[in-house]
C-alpha atoms as a PDB file:
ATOM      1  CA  UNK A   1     -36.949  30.469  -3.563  1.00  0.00           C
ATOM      2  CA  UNK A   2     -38.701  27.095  -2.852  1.00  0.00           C
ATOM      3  CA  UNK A   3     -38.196  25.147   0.081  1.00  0.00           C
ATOM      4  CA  UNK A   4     -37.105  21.819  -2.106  1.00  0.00           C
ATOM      5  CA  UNK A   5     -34.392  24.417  -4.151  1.00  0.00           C
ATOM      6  CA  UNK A   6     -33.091  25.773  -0.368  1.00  0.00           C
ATOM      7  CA  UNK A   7     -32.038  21.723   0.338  1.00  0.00           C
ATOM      8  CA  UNK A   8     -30.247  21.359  -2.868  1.00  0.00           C
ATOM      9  CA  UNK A   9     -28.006  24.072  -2.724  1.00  0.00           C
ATOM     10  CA  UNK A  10     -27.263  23.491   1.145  1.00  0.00           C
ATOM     11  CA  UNK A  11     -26.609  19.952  -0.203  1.00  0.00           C
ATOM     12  CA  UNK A  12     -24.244  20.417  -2.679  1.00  0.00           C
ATOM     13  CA  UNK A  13     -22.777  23.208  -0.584  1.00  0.00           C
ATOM     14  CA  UNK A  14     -21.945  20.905   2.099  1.00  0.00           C
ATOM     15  CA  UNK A  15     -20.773  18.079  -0.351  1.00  0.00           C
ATOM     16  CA  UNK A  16     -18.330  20.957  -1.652  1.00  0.00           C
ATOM     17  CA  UNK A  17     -17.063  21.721   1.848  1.00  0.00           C
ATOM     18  CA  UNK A  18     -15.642  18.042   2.275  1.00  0.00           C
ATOM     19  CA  UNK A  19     -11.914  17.243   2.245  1.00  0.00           C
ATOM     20  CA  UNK A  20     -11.211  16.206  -1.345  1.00  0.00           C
ATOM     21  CA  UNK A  21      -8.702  13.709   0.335  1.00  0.00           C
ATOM     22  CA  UNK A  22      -9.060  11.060   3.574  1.00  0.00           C
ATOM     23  CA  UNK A  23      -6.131   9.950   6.071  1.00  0.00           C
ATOM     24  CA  UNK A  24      -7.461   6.268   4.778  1.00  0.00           C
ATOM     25  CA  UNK A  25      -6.500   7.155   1.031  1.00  0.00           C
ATOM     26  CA  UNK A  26      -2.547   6.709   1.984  1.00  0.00           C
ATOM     27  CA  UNK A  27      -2.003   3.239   3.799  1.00  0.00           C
ATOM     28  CA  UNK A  28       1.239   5.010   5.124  1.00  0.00           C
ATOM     29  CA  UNK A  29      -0.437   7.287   7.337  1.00  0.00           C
ATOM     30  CA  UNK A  30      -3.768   4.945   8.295  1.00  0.00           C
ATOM     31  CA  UNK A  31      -2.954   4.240  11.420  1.00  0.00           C
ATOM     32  CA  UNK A  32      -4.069   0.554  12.951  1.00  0.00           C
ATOM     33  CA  UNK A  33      -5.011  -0.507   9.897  1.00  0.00           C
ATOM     34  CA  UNK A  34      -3.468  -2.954   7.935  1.00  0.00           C
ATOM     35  CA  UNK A  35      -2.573  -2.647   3.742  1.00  0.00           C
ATOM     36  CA  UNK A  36      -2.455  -6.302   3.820  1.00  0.00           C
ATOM     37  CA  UNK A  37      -2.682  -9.346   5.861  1.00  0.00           C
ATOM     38  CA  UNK A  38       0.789  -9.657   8.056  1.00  0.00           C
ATOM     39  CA  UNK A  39       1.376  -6.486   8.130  1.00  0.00           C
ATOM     40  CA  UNK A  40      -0.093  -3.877  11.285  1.00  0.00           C
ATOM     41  CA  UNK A  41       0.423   0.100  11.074  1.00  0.00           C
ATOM     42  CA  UNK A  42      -0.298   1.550  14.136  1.00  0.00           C
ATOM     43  CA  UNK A  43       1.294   5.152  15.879  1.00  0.00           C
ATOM     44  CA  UNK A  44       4.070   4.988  13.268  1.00  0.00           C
ATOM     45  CA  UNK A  45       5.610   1.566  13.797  1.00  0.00           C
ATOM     46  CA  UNK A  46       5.123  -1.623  11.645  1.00  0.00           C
ATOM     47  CA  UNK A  47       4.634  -4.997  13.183  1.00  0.00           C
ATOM     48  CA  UNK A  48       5.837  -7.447   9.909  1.00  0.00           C
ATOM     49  CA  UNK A  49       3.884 -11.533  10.740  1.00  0.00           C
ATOM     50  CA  UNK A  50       4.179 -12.922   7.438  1.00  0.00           C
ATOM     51  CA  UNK A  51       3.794 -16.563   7.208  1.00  0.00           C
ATOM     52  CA  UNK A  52       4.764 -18.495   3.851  1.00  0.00           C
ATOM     53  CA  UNK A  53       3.718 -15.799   2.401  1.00  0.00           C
ATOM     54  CA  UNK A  54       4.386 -15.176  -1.768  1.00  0.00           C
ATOM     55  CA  UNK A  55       7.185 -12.639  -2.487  1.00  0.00           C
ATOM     56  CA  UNK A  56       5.324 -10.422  -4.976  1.00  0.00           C
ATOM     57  CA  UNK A  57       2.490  -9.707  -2.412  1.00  0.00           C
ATOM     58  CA  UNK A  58       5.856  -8.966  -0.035  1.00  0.00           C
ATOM     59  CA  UNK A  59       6.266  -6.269  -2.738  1.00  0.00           C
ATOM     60  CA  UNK A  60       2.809  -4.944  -2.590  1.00  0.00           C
ATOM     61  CA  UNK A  61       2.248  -4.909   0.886  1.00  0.00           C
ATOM     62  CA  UNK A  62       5.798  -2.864   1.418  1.00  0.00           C
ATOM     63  CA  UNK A  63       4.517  -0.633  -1.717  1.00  0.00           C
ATOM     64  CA  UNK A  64       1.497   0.260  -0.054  1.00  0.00           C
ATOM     65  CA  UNK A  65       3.439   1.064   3.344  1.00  0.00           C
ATOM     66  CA  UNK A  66       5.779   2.827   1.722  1.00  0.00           C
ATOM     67  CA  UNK A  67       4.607   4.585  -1.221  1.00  0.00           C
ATOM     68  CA  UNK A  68       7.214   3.035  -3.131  1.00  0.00           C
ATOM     69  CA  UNK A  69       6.962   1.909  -6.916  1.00  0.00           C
ATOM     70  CA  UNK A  70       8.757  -1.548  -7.734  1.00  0.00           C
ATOM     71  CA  UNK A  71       9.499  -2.961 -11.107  1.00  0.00           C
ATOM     72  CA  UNK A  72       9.592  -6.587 -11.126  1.00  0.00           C
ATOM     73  CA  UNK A  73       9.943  -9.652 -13.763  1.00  0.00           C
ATOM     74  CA  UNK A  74       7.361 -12.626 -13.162  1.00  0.00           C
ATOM     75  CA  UNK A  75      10.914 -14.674 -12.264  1.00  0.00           C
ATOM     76  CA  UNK A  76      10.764 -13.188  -9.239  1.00  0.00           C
ATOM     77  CA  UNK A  77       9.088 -15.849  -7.186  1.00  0.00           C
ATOM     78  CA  UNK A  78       9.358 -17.777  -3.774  1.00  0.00           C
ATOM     79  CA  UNK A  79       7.746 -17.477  -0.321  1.00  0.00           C
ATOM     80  CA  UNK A  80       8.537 -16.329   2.862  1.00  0.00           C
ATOM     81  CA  UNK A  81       8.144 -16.015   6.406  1.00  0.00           C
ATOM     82  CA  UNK A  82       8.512 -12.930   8.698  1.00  0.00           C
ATOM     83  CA  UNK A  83       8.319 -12.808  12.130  1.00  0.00           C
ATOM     84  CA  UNK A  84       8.883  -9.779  14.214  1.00  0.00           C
ATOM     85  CA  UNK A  85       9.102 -10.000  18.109  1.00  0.00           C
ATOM     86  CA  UNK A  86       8.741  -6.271  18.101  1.00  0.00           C
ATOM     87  CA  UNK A  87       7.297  -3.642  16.362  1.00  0.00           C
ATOM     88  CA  UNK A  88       9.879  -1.242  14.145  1.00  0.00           C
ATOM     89  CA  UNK A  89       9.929   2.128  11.912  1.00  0.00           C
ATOM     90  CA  UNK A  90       8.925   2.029   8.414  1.00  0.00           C
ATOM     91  CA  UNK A  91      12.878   2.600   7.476  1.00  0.00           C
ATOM     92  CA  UNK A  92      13.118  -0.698   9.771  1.00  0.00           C
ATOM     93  CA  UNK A  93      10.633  -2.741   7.975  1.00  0.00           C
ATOM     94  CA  UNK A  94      12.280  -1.585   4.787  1.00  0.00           C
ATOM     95  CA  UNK A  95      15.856  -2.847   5.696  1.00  0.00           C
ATOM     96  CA  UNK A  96      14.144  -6.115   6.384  1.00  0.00           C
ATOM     97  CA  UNK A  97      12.183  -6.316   3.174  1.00  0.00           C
ATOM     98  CA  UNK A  98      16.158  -5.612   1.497  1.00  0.00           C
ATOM     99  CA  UNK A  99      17.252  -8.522   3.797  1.00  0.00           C
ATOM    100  CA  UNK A 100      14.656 -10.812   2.579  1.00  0.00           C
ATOM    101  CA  UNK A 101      15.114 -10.133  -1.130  1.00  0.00           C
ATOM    102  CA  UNK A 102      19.063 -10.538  -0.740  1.00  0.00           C
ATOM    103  CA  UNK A 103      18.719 -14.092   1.206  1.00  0.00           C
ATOM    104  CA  UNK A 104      16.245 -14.808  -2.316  1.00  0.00           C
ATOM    105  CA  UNK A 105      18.637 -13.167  -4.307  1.00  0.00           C
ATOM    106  CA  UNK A 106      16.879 -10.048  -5.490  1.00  0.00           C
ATOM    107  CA  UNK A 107      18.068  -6.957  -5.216  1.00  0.00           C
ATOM    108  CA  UNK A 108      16.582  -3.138  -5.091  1.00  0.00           C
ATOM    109  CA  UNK A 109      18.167  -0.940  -8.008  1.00  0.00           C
ATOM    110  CA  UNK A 110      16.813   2.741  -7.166  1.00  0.00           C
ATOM    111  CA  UNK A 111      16.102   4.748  -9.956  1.00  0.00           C
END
């Protein structure tokens, strides 16, 4: 067996060893790492510093965090702020992304 033909196969073998997945594929579980601007993940709490920020990229950013899918109609619109003294849980952040959407008006229907 060439020399050349050795490297190819130790190649692809080691390309095969890999992890098919990486921690940075699930924003949840990056940690210090943000999934969007405002929003800091780091050793399992959330630090939420939104500032007139649109609702719908709300939405995303608590998707991402999350893992959660939401349905919404291009009514939903309006801006707002978030500011967090402290850092909180995920299930934290969550109860204040329900706040925010009831003082807009929106509600959460799980399904």
């Amino acid at each position: 067996m060439s020399v050349r033909l050795r490297f190819v196969i130790l190649g692809l073998a080691l390309i095969l060893a890999l992890p098919v997945g990486s921690p940075a594929a699930d924003p949840a579980k990056s940690e210090g790492t943000p999934p969007k601007e405002g929003a800091v993940l780091k050793d399992g709490v959330i630090t939420l510093d939104f500032k007139n920020v649109e609702l719908t990229e709300l939405i995303g950013t608590i998707s991402e965090l999350t893992g959660k899918n939401f349905i919404f109609d291009d009514s939903v619109k309006g801006r707002v702020t978030i500011i967090s003294p402290r850092s909180m849980s995920l299930d934290e952040a969550y109860q204040v992304f329900q706040t925010v959407l009831a003082v807009k008006g929106y509600t959460i229907v799980p399904s």
